[in-house]
C-alpha atoms as a PDB file:
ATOM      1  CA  UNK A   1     -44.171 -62.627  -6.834  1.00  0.00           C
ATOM      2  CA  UNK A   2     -43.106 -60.489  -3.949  1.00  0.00           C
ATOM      3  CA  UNK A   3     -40.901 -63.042  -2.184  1.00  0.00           C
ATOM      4  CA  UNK A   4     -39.442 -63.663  -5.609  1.00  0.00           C
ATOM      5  CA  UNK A   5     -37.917 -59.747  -6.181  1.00  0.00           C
ATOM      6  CA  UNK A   6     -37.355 -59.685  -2.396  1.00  0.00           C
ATOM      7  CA  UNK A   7     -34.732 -62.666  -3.140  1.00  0.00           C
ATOM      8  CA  UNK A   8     -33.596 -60.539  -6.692  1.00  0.00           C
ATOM      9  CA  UNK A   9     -32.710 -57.537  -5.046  1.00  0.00           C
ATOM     10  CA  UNK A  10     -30.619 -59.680  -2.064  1.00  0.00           C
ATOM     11  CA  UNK A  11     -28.982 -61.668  -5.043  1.00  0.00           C
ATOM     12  CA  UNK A  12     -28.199 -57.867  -5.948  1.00  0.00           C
ATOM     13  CA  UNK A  13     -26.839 -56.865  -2.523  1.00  0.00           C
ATOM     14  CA  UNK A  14     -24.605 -59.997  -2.088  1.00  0.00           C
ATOM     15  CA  UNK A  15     -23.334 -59.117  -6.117  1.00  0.00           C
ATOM     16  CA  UNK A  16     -22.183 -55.530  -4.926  1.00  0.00           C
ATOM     17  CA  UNK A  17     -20.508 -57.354  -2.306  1.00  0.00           C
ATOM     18  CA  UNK A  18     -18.768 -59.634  -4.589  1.00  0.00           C
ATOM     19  CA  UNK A  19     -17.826 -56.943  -7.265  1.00  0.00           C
ATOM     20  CA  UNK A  20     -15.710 -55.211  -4.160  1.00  0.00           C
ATOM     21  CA  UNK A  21     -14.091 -58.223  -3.459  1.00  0.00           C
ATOM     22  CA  UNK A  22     -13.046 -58.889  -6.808  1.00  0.00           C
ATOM     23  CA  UNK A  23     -12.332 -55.686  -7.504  1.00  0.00           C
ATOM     24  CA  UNK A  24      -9.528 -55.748  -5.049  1.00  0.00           C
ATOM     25  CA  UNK A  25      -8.157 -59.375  -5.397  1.00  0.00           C
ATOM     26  CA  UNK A  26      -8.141 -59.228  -9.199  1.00  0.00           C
ATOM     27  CA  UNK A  27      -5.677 -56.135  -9.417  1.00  0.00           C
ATOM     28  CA  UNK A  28      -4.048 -55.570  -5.724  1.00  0.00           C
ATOM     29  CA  UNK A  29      -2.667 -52.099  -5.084  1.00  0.00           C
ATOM     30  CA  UNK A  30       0.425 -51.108  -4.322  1.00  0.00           C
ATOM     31  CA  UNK A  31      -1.014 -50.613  -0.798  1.00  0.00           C
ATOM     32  CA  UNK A  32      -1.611 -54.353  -0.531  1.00  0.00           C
ATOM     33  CA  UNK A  33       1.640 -55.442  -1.128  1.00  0.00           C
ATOM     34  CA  UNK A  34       0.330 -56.083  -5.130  1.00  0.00           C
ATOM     35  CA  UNK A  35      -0.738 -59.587  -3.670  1.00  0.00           C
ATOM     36  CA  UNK A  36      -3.827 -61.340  -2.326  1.00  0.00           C
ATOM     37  CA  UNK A  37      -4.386 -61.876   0.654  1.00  0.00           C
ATOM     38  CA  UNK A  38      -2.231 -58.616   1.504  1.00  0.00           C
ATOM     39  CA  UNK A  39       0.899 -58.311   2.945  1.00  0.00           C
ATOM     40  CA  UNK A  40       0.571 -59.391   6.774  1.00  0.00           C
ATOM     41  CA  UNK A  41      -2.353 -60.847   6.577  1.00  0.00           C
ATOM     42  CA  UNK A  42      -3.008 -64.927   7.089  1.00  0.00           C
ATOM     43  CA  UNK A  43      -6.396 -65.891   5.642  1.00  0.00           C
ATOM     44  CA  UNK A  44      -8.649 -68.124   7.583  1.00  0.00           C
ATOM     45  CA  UNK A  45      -8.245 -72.046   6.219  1.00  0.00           C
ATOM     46  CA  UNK A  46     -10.307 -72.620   3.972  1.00  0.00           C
ATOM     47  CA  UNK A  47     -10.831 -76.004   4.949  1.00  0.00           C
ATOM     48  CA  UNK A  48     -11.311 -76.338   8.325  1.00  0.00           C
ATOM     49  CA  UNK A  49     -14.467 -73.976   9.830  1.00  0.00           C
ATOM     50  CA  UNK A  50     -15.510 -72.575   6.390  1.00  0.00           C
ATOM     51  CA  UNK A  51     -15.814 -76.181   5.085  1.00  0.00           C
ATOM     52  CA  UNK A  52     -17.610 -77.812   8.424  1.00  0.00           C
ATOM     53  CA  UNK A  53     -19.955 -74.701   7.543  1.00  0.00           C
ATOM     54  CA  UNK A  54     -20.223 -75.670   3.850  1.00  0.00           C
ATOM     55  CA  UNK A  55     -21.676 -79.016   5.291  1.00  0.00           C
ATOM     56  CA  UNK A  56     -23.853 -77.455   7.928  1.00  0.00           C
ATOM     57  CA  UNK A  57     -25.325 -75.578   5.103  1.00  0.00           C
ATOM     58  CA  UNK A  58     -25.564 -78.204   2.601  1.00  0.00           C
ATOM     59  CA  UNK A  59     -27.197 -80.230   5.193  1.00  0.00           C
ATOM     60  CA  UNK A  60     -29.958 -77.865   6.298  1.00  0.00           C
ATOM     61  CA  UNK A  61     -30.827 -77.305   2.535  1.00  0.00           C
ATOM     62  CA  UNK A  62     -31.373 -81.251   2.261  1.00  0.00           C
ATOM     63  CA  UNK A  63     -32.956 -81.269   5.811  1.00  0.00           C
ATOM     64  CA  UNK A  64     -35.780 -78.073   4.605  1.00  0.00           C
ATOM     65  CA  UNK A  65     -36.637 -79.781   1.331  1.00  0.00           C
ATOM     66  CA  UNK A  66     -37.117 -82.869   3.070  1.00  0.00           C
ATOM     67  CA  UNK A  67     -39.722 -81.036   5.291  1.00  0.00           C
ATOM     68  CA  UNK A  68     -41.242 -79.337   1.821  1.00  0.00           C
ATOM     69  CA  UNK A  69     -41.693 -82.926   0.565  1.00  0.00           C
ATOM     70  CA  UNK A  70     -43.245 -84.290   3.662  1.00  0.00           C
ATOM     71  CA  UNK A  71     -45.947 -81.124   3.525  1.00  0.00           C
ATOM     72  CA  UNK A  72     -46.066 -81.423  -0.381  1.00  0.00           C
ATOM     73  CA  UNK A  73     -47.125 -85.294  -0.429  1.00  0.00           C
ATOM     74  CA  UNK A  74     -48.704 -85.230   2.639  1.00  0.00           C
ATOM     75  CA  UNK A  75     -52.059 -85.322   1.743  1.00  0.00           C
ATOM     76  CA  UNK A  76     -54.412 -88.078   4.065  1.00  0.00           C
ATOM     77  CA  UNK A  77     -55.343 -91.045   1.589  1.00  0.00           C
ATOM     78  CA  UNK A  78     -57.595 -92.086   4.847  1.00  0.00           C
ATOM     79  CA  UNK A  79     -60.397 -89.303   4.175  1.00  0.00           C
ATOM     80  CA  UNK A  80     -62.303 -87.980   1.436  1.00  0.00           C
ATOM     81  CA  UNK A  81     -60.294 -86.819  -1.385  1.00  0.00           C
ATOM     82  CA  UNK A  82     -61.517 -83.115  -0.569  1.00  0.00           C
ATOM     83  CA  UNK A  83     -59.813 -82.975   3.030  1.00  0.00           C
ATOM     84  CA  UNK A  84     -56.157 -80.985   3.078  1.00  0.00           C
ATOM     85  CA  UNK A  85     -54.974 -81.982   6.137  1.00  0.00           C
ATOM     86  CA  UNK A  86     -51.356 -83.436   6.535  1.00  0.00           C
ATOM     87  CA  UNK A  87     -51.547 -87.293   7.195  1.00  0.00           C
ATOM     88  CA  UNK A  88     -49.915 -87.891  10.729  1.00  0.00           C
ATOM     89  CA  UNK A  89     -46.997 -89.799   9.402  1.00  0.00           C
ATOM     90  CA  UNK A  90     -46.000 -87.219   7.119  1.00  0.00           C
ATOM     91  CA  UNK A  91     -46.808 -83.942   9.644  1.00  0.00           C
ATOM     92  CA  UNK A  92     -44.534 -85.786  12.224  1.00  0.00           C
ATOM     93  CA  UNK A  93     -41.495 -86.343   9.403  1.00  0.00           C
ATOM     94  CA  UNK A  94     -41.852 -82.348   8.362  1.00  0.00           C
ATOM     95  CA  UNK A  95     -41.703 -81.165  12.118  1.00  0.00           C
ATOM     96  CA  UNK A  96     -38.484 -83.136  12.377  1.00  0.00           C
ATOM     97  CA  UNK A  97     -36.941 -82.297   9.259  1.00  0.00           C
ATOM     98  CA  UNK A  98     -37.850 -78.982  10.114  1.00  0.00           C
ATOM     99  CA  UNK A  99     -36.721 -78.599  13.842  1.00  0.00           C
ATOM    100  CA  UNK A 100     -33.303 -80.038  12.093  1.00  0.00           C
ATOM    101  CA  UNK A 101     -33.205 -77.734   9.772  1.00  0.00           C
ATOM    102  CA  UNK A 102     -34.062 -74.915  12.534  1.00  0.00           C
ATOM    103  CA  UNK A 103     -30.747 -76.436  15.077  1.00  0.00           C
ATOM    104  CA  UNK A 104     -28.369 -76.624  11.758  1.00  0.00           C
ATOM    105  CA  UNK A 105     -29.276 -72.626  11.098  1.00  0.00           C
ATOM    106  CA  UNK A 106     -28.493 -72.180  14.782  1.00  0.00           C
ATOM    107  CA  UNK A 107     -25.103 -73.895  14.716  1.00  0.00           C
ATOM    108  CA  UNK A 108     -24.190 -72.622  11.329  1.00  0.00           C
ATOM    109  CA  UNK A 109     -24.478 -69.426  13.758  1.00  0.00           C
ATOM    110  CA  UNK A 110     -22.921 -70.368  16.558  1.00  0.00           C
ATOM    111  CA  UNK A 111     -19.508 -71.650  14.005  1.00  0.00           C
ATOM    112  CA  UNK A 112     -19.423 -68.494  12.064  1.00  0.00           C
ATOM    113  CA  UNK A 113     -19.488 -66.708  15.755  1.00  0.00           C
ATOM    114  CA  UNK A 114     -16.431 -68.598  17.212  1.00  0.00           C
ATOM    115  CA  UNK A 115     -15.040 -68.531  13.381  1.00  0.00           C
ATOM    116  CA  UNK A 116     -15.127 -64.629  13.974  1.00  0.00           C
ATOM    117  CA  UNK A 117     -13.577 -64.771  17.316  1.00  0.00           C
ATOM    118  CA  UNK A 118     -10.446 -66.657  16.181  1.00  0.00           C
ATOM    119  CA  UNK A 119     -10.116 -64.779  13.545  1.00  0.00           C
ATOM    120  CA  UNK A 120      -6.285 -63.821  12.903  1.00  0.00           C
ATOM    121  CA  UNK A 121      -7.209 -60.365  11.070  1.00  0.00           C
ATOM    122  CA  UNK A 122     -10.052 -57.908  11.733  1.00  0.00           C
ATOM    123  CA  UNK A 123     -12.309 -55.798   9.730  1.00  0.00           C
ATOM    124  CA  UNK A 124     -10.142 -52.674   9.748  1.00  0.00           C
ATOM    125  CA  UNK A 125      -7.612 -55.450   8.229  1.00  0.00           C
ATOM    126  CA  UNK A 126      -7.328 -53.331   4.740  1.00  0.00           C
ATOM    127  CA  UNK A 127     -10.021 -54.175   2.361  1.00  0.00           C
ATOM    128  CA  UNK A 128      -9.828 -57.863   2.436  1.00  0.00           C
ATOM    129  CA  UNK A 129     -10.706 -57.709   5.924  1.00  0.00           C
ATOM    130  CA  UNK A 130     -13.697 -55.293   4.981  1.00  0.00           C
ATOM    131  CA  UNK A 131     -14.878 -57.326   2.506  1.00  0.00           C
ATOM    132  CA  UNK A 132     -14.796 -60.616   3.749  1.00  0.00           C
ATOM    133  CA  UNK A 133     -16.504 -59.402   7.057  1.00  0.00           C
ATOM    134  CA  UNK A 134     -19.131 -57.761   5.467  1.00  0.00           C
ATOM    135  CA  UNK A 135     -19.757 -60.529   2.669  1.00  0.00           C
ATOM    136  CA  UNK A 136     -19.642 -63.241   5.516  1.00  0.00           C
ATOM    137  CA  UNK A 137     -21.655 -60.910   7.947  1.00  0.00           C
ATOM    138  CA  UNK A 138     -24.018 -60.387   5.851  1.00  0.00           C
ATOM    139  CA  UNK A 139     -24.729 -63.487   4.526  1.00  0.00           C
ATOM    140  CA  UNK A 140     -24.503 -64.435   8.681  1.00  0.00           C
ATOM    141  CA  UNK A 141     -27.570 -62.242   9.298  1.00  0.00           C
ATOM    142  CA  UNK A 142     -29.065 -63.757   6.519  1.00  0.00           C
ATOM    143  CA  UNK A 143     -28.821 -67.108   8.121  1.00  0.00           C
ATOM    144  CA  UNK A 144     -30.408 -65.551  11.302  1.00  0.00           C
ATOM    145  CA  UNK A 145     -33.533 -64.250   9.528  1.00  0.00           C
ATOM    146  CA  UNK A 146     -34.152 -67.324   7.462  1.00  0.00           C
ATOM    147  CA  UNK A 147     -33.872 -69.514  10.909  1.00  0.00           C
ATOM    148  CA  UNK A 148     -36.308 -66.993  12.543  1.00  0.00           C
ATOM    149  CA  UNK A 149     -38.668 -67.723   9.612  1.00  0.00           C
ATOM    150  CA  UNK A 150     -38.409 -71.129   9.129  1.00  0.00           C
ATOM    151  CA  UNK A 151     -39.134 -71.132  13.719  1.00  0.00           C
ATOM    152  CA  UNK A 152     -42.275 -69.030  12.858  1.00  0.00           C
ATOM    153  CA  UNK A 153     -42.827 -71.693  10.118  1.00  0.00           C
ATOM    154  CA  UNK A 154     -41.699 -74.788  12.249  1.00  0.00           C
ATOM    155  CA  UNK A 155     -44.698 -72.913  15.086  1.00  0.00           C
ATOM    156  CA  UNK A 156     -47.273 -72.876  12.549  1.00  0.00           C
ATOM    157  CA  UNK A 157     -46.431 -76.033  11.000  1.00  0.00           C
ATOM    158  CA  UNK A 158     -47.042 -77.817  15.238  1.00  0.00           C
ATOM    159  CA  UNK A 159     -50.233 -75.378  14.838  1.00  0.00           C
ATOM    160  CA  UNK A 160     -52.603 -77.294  12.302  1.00  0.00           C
ATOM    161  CA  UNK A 161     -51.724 -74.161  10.014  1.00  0.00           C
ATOM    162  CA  UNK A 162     -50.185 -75.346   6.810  1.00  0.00           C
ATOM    163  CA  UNK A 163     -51.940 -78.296   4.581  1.00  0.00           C
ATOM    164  CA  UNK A 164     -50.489 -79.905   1.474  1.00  0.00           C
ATOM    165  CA  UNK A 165     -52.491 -77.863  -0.624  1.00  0.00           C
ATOM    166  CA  UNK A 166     -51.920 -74.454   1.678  1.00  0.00           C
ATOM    167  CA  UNK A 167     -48.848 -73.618   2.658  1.00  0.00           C
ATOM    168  CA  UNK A 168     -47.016 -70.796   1.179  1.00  0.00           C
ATOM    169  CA  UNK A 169     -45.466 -69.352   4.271  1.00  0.00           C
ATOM    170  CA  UNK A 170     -43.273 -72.236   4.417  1.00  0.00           C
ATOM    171  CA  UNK A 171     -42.475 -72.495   0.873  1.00  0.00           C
ATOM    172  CA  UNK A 172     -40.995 -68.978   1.111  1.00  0.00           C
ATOM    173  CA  UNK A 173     -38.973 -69.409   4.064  1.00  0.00           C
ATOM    174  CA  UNK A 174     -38.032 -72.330   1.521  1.00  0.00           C
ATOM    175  CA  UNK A 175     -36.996 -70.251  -0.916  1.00  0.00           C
ATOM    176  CA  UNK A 176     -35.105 -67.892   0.967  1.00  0.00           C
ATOM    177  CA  UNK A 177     -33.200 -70.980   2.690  1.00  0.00           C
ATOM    178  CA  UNK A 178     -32.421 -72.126  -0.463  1.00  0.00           C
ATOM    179  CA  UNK A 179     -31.395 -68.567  -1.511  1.00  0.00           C
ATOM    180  CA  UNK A 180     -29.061 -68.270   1.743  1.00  0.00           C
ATOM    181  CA  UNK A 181     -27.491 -71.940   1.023  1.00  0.00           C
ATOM    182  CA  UNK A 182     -26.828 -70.816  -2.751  1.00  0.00           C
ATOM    183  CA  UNK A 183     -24.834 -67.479  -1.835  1.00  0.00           C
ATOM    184  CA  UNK A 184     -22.719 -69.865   0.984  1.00  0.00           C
ATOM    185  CA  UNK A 185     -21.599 -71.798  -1.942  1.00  0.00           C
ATOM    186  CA  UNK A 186     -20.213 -68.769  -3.971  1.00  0.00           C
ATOM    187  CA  UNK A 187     -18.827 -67.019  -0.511  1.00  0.00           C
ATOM    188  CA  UNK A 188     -17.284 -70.418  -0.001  1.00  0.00           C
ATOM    189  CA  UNK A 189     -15.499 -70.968  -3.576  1.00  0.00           C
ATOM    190  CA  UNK A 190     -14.714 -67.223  -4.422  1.00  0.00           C
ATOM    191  CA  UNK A 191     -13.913 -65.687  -0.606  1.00  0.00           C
ATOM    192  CA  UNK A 192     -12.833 -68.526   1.430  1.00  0.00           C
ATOM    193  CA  UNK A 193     -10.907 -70.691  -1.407  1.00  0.00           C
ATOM    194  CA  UNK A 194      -9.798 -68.798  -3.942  1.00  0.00           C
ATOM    195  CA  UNK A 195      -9.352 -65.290  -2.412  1.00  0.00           C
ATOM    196  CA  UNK A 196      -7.341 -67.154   0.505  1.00  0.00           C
END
């Protein structure tokens, strides 16, 4: 129940976020030109880094629920029907699908750096560069703390510490994944492509 308001009041956090942004493009000022993106200012592509990101993304979410599945149906038919212990077959698949997962957060990272370095307008850019810095930064250290959890995951999972039966610390670095992957998708569609 706890991981489920923590992941509420985010999905709050990221909506403040998107009520600025919309609150801006919607009805431009006259201090914007009375256009989106402002006057002087040449919004990022939407389909070149923002899209190889998209598939990053969409890939790690496939790549983590693979891993769930492995853990999930992983049970060993070879001993008594009250062990809990991961078969070997399907331990080995979620440590893979895992450490995948784990590399994709990393270079979803490493993009969105460069992405930020390239950048042709900065965060002092009026309030479309606020707002899309601090909805993509955000959402940026979001990815960071749901790859450091799903590492501390991906350790105990090489440990012997999750079963198929018992493992809740890596269903809610799950969840949050999941959660990250979900907000992406909206950043992508409302930020990216339609306030570019």
């Amino acid at each position: 129940m706890g991981m489920i308001l923590f992941i509420v009041s985010e999905i709050c956090f990221f909506f403040s976020f998107f009520w600025a942004f919309f609150h801006s493009s919607l009805s431009p000022s006259i201090e914007l030109g009375c256009q989106w993106p402002p006057v002087g200012i040449e919004a990022v592509n939407p389909f070149a880094v923002p899209l190889l990101n998209t598939a990053i993304l969409l890939g790690s979410g496939a790549t983590v629920t693979w891993a769930h599945h492995s853990i999930v149906s992983g049970g060993d038919d070879q001993e008594s029907p009250l062990s809990w212990n991961l078969s070997q077959q399907y331990r080995e698949q979620a440590i893979k699908s895992l450490g995948i997962t784990i590399f994709l957060g990393a270079f979803f990272t490493l993009v969105q750096g460069l992405e930020y370095y390239y950048c042709p307008f900065s965060i002092s850019d009026s309030c479309f560069g606020s707002t899309f810095f601090v909805a993509t930064g955000f959402h940026g250290l979001h990815v960071l703390v749901g790859t450091i959890l799903l590492i501390v995951s991906w350790t105990r999972l090489v440990d012997y510490h999750f079963t198929f039966n018992h493992h809740f610390g890596f269903e809610a670095s799950a969840w949050y994944w999941h959660f990250v992957d979900v907000v992406w998708l909206f950043l992508f569609v409302c930020i990216y492509w339609w306030g570019c």
